[in-house]
Protein backbone atom coordinates (compact mmCIF):
# COMPACT_ATOMS: atom_id res chain seq x y z
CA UNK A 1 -43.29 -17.21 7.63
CA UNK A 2 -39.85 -16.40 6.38
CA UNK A 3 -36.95 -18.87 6.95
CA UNK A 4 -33.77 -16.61 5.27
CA UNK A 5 -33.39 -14.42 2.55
CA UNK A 6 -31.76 -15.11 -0.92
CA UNK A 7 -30.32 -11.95 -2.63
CA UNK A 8 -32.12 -9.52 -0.61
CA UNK A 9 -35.70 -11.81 -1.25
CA UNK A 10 -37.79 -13.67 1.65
CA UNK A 11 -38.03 -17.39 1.02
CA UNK A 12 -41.12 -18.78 1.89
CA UNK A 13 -41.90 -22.22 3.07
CA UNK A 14 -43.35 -23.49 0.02
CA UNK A 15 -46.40 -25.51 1.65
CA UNK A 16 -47.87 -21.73 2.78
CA UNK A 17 -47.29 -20.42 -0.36
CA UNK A 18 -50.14 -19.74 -2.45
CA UNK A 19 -50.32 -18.79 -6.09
CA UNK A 20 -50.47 -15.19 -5.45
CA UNK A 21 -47.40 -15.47 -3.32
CA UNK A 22 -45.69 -17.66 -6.19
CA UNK A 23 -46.32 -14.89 -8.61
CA UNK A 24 -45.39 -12.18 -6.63
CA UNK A 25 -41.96 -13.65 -5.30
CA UNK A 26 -41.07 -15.42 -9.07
CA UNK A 27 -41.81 -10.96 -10.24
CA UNK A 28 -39.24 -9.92 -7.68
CA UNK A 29 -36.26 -12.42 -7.75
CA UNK A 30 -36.32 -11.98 -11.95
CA UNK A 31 -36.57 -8.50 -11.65
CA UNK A 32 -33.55 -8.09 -9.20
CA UNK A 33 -31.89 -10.95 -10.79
CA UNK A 34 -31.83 -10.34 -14.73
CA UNK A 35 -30.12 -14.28 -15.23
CA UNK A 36 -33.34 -15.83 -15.31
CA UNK A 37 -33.93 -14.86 -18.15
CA UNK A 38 -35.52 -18.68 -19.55
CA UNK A 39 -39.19 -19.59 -18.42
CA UNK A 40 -39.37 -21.17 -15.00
CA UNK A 41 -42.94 -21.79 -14.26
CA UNK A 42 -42.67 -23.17 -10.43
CA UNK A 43 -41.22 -21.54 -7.67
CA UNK A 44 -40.06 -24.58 -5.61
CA UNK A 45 -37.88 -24.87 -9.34
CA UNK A 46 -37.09 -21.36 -9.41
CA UNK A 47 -35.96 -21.41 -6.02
CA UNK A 48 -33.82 -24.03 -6.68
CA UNK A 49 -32.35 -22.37 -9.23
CA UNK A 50 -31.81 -19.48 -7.07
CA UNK A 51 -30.07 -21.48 -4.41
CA UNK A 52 -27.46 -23.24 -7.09
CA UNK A 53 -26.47 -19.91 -8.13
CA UNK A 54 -25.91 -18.46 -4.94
CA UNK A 55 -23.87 -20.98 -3.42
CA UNK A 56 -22.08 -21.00 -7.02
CA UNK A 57 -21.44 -16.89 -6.17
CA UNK A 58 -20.66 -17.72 -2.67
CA UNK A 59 -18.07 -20.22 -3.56
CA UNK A 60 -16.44 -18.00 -6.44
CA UNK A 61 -15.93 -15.02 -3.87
CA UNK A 62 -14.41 -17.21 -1.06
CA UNK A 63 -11.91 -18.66 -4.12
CA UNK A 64 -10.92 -15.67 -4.77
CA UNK A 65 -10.43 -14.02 -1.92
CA UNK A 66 -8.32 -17.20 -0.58
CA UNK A 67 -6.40 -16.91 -3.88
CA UNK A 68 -5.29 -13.59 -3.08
CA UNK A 69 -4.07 -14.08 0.15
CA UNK A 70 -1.89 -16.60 -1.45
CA UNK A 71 -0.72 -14.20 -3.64
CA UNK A 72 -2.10 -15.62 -6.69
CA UNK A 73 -4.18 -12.74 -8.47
CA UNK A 74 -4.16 -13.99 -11.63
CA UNK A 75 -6.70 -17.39 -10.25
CA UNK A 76 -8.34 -14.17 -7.71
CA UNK A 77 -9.57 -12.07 -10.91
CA UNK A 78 -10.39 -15.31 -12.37
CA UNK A 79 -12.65 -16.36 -9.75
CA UNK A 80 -13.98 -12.54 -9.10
CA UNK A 81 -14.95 -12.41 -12.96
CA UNK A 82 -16.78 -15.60 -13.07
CA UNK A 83 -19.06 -14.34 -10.27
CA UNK A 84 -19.48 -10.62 -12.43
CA UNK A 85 -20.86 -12.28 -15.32
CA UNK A 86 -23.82 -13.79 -12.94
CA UNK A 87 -24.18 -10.73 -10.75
CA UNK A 88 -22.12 -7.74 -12.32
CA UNK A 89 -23.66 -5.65 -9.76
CA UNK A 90 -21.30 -7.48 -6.97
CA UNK A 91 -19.96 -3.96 -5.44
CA UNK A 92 -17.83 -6.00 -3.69
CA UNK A 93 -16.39 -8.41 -5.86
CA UNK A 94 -15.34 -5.22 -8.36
CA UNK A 95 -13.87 -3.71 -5.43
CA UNK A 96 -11.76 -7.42 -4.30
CA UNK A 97 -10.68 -7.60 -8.18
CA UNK A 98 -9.25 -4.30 -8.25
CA UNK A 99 -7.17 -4.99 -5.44
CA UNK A 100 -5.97 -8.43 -7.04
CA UNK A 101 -5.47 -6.12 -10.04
CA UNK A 102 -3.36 -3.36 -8.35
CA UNK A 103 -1.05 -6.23 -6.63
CA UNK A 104 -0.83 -7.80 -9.99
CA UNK A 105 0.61 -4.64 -11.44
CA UNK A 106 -2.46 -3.62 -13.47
CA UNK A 107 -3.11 -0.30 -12.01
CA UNK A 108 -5.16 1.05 -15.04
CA UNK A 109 -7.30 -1.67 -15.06
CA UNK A 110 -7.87 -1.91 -11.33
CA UNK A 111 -8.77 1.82 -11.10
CA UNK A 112 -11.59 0.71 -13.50
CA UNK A 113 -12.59 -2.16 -11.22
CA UNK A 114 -12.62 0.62 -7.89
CA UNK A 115 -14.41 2.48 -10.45
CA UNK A 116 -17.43 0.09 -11.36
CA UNK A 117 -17.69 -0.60 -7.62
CA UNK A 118 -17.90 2.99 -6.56
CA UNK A 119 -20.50 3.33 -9.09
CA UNK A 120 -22.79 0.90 -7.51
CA UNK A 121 -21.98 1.79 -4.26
CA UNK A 122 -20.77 5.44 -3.94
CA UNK A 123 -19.73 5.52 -0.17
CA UNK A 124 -17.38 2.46 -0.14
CA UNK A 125 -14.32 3.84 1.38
CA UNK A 126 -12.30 0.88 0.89
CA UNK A 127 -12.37 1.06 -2.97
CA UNK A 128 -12.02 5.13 -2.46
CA UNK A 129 -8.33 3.78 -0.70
CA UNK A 130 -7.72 1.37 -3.22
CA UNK A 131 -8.09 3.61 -6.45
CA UNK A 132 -5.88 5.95 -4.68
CA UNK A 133 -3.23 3.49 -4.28
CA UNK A 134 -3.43 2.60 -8.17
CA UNK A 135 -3.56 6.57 -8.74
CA UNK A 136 -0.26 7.01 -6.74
CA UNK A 137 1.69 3.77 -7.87
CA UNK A 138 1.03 5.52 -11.56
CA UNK A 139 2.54 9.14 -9.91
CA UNK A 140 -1.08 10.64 -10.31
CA UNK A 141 -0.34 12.15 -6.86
CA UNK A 142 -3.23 14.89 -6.64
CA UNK A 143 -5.82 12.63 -7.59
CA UNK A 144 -4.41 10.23 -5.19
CA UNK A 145 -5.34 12.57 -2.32
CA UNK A 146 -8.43 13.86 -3.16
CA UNK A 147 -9.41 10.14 -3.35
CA UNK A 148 -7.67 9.09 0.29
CA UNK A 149 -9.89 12.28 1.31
CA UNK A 150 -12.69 10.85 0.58
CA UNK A 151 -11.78 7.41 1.90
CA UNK A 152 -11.17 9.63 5.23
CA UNK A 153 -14.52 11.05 4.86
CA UNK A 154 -16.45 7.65 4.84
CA UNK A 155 -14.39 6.04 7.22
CA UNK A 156 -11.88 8.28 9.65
CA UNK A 157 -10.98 5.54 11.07
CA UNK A 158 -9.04 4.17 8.55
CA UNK A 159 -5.30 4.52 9.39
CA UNK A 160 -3.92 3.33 6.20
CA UNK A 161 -5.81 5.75 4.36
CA UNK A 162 -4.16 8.35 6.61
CA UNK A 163 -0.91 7.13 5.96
CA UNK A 164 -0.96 6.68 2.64
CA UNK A 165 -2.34 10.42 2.21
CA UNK A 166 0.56 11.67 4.51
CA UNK A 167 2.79 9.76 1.63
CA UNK A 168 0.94 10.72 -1.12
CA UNK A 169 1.39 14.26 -0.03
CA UNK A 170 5.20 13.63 0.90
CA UNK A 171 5.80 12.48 -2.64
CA UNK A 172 4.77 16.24 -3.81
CA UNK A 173 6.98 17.72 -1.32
CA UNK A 174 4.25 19.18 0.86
CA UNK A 175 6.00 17.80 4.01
CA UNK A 176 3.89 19.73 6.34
CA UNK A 177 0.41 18.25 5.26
CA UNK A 178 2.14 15.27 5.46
CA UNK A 179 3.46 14.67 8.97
CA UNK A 180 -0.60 15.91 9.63
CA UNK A 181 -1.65 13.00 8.18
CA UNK A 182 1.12 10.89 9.58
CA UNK A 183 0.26 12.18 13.18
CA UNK A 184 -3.06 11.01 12.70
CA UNK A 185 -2.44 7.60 11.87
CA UNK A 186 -0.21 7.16 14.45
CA UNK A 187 -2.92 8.59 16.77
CA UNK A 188 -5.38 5.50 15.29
CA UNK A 189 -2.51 3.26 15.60
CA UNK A 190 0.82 4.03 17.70
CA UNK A 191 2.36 1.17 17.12
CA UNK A 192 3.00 1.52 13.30
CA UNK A 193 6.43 1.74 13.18
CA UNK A 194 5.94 2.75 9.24
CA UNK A 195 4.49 5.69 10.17
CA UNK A 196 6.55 6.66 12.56
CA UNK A 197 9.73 6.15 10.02
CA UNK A 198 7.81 8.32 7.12
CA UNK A 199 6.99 11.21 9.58
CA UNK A 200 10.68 11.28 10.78
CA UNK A 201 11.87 11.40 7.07
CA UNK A 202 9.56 14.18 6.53
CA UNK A 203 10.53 16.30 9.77
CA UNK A 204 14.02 16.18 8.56
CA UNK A 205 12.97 17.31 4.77
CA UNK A 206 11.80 20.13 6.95
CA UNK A 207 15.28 20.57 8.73
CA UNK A 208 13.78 19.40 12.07
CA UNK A 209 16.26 17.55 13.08
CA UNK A 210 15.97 16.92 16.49
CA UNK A 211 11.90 16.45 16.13
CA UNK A 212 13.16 13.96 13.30
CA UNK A 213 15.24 11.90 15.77
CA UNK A 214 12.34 11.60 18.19
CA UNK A 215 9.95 10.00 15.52
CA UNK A 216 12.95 7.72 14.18
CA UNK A 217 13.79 6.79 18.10
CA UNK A 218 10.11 5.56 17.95
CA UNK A 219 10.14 3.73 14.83
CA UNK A 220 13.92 2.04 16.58
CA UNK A 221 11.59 1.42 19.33
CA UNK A 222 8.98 -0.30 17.92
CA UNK A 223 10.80 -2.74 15.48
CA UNK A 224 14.65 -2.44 16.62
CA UNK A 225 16.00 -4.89 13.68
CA UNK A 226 14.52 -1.53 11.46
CA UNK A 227 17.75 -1.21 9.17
CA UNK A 228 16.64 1.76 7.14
CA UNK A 229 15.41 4.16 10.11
CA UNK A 230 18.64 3.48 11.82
CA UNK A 231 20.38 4.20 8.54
CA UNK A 232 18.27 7.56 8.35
CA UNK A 233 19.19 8.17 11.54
CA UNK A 234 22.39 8.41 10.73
CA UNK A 235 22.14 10.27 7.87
CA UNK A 236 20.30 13.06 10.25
CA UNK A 237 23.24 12.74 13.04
CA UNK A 238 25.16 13.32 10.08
CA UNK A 239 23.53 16.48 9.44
CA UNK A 240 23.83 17.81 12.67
CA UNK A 241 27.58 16.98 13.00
CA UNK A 242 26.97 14.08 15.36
CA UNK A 243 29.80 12.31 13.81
CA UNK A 244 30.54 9.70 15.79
CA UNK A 245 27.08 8.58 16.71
CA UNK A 246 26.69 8.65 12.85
CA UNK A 247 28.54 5.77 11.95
CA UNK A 248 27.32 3.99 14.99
CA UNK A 249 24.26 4.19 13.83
CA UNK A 250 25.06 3.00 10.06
CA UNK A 251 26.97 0.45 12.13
CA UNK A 252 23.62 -0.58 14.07
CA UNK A 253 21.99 -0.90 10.28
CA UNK A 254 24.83 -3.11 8.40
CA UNK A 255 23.97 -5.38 11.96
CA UNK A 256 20.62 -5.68 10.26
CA UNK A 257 21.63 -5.95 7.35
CA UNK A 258 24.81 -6.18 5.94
CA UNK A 259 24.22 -5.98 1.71
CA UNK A 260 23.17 -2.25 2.80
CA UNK A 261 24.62 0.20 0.21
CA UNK A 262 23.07 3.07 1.94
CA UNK A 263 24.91 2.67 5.04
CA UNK A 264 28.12 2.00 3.56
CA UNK A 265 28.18 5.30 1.61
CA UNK A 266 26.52 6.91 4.85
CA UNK A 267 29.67 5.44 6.71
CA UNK A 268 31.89 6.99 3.89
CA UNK A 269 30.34 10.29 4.00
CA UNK A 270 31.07 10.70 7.58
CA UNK A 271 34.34 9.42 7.67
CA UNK A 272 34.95 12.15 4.99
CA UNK A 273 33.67 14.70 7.11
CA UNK A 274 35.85 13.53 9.79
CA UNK A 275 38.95 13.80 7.64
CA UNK A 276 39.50 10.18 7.96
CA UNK A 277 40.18 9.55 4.06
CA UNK A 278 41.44 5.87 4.29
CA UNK A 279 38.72 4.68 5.89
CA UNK A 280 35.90 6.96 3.75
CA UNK A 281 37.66 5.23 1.15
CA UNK A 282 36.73 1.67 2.25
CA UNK A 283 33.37 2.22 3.38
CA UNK A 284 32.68 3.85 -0.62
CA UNK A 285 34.03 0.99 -2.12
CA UNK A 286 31.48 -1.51 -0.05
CA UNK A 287 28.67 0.40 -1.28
CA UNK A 288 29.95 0.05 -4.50
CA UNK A 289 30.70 -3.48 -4.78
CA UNK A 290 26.81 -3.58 -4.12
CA UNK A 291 25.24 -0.85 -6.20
CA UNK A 292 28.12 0.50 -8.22
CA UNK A 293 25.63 2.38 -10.76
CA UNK A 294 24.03 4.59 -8.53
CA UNK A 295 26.62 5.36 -6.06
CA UNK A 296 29.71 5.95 -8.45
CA UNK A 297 26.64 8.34 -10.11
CA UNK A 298 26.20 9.84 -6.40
CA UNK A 299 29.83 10.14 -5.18
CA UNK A 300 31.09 11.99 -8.42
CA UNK A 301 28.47 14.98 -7.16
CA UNK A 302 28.10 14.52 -3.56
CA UNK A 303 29.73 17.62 -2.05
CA UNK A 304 30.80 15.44 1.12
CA UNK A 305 33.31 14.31 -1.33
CA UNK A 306 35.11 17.81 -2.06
CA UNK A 307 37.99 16.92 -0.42
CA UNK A 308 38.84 13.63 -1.91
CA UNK A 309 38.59 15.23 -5.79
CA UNK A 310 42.20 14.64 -6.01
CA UNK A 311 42.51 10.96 -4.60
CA UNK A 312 43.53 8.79 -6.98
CA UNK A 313 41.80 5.77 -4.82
CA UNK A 314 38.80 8.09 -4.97
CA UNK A 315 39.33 8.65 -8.77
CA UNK A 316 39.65 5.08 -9.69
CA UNK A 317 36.68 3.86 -7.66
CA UNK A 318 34.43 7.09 -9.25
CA UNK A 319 35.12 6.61 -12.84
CA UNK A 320 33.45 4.71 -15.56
CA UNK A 321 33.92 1.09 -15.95
């Protein structure tokens, strides 16, 4: 009568066990198992044998899954590989390593780990959602959504794979397929303020403004200490000549955080709008005391700045050091 199964094979207790059982079960385990590979004559031996290497397997996966959630990938893959060399048919264990892989930076390499996993098990959506991840980290943004698709198609219940498709698809400028996708993971989860932020961004790509707001106010709403959606928000207010409310809003950001270059410059721009040159003039130096590369680049061919060509505080701060 069976007690549990190793690998997928009934053990036995070994005083009903007669040789015709012995020979059967010793035929199986080697032929799902090709590491037995030198003579073992007994079963009570074989099983033995059987039972060292699975609670060697066992141990290998939990290292390296513990590994990676302390963020040490390097020891994950480590552990991961040790138990491929025993069982390289481990679906799972590809699929963990390509993860470790991807957060290790070596997205090549961990598309080849979803890869060997998906080949053993075709329908695992989770390494469908991780290859995608590797495919758009390297910019291969078309491949990346054919792949979340099919993620989706497994599993529709995964929200990340929904929201990652929606920014997959944002990245190619196909805003309306991606606040689609973003509605639907905030459908499967409302209270992903991530989502919330990336539809907003893409609503106002689309010069929907107000609907923009609305998805931003829900982002605020979720996580309030949000720096960069009130930040966007601004920049949207800004659009829509809400001034005033504009640099309240970068104001609410630099609360959050204060080494914010965005909402320093978005403070300048508005100030510039409002003809207010002294203190557009202050707010551009800020952001450039903290990212002076990029936002001397910006200000010398940001329109906003038409009217300060001829400033020679605008002039000094623009040119090349």
């Amino acid at each position: 009568m069976p007690i549990y199964s190793i690998y997928g094979v009934t053990q036995f207790r070994l005083d009903f066990v007669g040789e015709f059982y012995e020979l059967l079960l010793l035929r199986q385990i080697r032929a799902l198992h090709p590491i037995f590979s030198r003579p073992i004559h007994h079963i009570s031996s074989l099983l033995r044998f059987v039972m060292s290497q699975d609670q060697d397997l066992h141990a290998w996966f939990s290292q390296g899954s513990a590994l990676y959630e302390l963020k040490r990938y390097e020891g994950a893959i480590a552990r991961f590989d040790r138990l491929l060399e025993v069982n390289p048919e481990n679906h799972d264990a590809w699929m963990h390593r390509g993860y470790a892989l991807y957060e290790s930076g070596a997205h090549e390499e961990a598309i080849t780990s979803f890869d060997k996993a998906l080949k053993i098990k075709p329908k695992l959506a989770l390494a469908w959602h991780g290859r995608s991840i590797a495919l758009a980290r390297l910019g291969r943004y078309e491949e990346a959504i054919d792949g979340f698709g099919v993620a989706i198609q497994f599993n529709p219940a995964d929200q990340k794979a929904w929201y990652n498709r929606g920014n997959a698809l944002a990245c190619l400028y196909r805003y309306k397929e991606a606040i689609e996708n973003f509605d639907k993971a905030v459908s499967l989860k409302p209270d992903d303020y991530h989502a919330w932020y990336n539809r907003g961004t893409s609503l106002a790509a689309l010069k929907q403004y107000e609907e923009a707001i609305a998805s931003l106010d829900k982002t605020i709403s979720i996580k309030s200490s949000c720096y960069y959606a009130w930040n966007y928000r601004g920049l949207v207010l800004s659009k829509m000549n809400r001034l005033e409310e504009a640099i309240a809003n970068f104001d609410r950001s630099l609360k959050h955080r204060a080494d914010n270059p965005n909402a320093w410059y978005g403070k300048a721009c508005a100030y510039t709008l409002q003809g207010d040159v002294e203190m557009a003039i202050k707010n551009l130096h800020r952001a450039l005391v903290l990212s002076p590369n990029l936002y001397r680049v910006m200000a010398r061919s940001d329109h906003t700045f038409e009217p300060l060509r001829e400033n020679k505080e605008f002039q000094a701060l623009t040119q090349d050091r």
